[in-house]
Structure formats: C-alpha cells, structure tokens
PDB file of N, CA and C in Angstrom:
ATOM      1  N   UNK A   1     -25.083  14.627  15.127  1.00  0.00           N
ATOM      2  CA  UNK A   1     -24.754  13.942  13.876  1.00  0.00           C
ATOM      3  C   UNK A   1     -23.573  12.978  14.001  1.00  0.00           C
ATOM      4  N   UNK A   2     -22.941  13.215  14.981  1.00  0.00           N
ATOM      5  CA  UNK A   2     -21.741  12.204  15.047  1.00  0.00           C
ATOM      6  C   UNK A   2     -22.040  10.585  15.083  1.00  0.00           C
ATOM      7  N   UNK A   3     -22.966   9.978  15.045  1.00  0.00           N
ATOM      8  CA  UNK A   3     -23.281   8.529  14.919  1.00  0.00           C
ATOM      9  C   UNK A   3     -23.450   8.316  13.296  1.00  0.00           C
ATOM     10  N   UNK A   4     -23.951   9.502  12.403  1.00  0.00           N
ATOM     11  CA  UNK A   4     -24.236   9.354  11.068  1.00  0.00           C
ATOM     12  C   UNK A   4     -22.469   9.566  10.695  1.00  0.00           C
ATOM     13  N   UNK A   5     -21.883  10.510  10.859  1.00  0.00           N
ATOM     14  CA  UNK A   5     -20.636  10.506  10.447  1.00  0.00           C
ATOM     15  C   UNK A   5     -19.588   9.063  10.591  1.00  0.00           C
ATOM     16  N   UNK A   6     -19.820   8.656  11.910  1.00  0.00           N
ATOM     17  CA  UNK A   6     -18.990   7.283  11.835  1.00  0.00           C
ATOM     18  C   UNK A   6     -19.561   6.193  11.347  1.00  0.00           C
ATOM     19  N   UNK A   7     -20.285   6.015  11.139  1.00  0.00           N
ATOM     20  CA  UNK A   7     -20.969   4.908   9.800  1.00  0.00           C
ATOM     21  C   UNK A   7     -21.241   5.473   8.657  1.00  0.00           C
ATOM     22  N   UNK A   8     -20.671   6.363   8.433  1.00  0.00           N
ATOM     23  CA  UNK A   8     -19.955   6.861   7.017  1.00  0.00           C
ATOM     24  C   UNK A   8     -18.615   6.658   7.057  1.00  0.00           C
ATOM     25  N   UNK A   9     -17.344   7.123   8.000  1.00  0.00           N
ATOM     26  CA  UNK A   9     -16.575   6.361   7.808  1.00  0.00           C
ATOM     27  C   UNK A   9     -16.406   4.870   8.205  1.00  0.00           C
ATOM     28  N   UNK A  10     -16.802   4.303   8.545  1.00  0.00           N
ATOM     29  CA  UNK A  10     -16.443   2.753   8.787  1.00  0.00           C
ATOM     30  C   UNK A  10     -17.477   2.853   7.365  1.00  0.00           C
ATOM     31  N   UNK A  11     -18.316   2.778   6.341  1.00  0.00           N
ATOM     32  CA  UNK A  11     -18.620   2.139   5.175  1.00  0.00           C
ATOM     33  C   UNK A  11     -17.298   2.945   4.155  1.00  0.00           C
ATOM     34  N   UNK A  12     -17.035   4.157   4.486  1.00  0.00           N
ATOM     35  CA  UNK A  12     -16.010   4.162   3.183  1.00  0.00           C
ATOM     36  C   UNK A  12     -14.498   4.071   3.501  1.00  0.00           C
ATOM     37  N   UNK A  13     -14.311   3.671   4.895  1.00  0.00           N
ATOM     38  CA  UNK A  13     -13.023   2.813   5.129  1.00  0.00           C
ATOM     39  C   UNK A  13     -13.737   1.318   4.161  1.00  0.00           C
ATOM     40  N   UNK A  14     -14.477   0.942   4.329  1.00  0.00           N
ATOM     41  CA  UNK A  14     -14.892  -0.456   3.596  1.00  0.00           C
ATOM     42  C   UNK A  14     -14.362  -0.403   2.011  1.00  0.00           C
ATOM     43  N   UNK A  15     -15.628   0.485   1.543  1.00  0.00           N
ATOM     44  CA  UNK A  15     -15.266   0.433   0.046  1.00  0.00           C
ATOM     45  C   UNK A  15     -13.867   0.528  -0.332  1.00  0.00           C
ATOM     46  N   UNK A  16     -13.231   1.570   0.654  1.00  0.00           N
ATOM     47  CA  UNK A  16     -11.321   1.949  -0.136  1.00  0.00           C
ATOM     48  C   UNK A  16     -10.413   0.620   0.010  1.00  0.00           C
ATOM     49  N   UNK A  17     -10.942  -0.282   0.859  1.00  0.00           N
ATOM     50  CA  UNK A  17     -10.176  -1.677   0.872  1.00  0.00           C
ATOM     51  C   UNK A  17     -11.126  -1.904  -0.345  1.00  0.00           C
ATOM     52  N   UNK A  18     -11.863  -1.578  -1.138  1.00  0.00           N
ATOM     53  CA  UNK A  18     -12.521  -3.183  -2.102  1.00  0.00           C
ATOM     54  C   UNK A  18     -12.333  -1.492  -3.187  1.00  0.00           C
ATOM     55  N   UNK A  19     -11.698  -0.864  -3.444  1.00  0.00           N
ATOM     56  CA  UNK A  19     -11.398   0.281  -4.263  1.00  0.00           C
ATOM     57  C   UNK A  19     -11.453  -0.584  -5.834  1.00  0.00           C
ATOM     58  N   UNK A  20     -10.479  -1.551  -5.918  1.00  0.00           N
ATOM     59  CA  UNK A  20     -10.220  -1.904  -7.412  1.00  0.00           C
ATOM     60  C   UNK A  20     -11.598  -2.512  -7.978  1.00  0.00           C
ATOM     61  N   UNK A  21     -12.373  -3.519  -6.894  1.00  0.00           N
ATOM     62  CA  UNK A  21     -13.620  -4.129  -7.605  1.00  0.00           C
ATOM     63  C   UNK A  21     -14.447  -3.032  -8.342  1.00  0.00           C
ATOM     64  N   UNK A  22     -15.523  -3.465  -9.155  1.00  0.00           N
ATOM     65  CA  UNK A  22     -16.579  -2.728  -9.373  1.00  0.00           C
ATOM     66  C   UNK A  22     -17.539  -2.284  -8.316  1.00  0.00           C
ATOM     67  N   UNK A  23     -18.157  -3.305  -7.247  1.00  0.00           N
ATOM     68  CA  UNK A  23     -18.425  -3.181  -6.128  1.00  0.00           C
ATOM     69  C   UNK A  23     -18.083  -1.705  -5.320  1.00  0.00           C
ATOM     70  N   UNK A  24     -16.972  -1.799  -5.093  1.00  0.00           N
ATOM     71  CA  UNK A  24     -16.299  -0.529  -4.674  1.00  0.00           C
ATOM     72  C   UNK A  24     -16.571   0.694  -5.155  1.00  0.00           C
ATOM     73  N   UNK A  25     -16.498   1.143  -6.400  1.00  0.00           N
ATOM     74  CA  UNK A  25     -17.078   2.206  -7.300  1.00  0.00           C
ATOM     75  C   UNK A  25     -18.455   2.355  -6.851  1.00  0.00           C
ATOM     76  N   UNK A  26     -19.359   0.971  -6.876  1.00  0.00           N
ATOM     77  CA  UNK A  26     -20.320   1.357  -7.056  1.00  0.00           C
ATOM     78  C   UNK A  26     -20.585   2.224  -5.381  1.00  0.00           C
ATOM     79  N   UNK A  27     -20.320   1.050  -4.966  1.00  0.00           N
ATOM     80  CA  UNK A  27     -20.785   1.833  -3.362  1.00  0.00           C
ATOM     81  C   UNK A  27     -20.269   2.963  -3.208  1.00  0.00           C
ATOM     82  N   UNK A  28     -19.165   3.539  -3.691  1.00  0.00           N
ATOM     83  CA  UNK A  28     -18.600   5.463  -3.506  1.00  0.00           C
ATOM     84  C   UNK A  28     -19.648   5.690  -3.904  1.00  0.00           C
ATOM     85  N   UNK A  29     -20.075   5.621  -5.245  1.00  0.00           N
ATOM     86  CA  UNK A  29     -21.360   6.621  -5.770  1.00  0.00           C
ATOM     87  C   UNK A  29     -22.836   6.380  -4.700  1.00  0.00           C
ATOM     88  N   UNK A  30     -23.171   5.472  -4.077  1.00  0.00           N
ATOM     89  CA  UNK A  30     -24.071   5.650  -3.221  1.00  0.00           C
ATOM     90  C   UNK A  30     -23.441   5.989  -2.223  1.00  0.00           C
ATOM     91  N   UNK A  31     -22.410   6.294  -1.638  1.00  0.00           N
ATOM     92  CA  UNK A  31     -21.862   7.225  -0.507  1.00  0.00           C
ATOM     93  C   UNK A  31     -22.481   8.995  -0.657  1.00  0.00           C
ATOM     94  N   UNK A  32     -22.018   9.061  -1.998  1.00  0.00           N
ATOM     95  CA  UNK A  32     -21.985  10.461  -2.373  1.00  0.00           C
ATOM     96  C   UNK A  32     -23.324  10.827  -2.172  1.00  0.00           C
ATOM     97  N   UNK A  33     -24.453   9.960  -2.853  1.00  0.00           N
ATOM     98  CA  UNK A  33     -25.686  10.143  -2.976  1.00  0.00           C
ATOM     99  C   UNK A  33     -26.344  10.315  -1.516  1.00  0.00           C
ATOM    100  N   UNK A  34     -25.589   9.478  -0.421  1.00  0.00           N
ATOM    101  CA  UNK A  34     -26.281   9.641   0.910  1.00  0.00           C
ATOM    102  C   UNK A  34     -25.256  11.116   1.554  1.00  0.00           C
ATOM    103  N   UNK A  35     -24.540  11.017   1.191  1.00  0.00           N
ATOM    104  CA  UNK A  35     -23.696  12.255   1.423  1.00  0.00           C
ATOM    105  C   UNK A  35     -24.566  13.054   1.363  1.00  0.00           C
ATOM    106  N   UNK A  36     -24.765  13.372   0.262  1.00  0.00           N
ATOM    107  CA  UNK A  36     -25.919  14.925  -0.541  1.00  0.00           C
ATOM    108  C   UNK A  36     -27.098  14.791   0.061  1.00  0.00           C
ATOM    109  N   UNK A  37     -27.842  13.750   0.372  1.00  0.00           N
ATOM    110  CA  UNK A  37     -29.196  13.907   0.998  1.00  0.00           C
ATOM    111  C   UNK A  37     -28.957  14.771   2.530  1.00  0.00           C
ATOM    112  N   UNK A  38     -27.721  13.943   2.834  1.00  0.00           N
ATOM    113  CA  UNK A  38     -28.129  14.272   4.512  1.00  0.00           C
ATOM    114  C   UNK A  38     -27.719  16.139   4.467  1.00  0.00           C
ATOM    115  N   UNK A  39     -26.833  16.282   3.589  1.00  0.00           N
ATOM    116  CA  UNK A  39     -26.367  17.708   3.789  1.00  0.00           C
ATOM    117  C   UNK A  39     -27.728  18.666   3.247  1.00  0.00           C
ATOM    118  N   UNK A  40     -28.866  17.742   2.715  1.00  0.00           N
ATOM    119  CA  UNK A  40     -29.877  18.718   2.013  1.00  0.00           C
ATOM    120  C   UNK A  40     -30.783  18.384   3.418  1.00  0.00           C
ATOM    121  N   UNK A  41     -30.577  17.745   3.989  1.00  0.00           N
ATOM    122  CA  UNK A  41     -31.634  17.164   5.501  1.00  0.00           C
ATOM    123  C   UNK A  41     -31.258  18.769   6.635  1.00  0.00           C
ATOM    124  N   UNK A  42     -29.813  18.876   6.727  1.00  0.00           N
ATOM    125  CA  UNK A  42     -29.263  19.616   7.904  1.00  0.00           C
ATOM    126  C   UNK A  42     -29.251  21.489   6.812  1.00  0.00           C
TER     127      UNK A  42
END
C-alpha cells in the first residue's frame, strides 16, 4: 500500500496549501471519501 499512501500525501500536502479556497474544502472531502473506500477495500 505504500504507493497509495504517498499520493495521498502529496494530494493533501496540496489541498493544505489551497486550505482557505473553496477548492481546498472541497478536495478534503473527496480525500476522506477515497480514504473510506480504500480502508473498506483492505
């Protein structure tokens, strides 16, 4: 799993630089959402 973990962090190192946009928000909440899939995958 370690290739899925670091392109999770390098996208939410991304979003926390763009934190204040809306953009930013939005993409956390599809973080979370791919978050939860993969933990329902393993």
């Amino acid at each position: 799993m370690p290739p899925i973990r670091t392109t999770i962090n390098r996208i939410s190192k991304s979003i926390i630089k763009n934190r204040g946009t809306s953009r930013g928000i939005l993409g956390r909440k599809i973080i979370f959402k791919l978050l939860g899939s993969i933990n329902t995958l393993m």
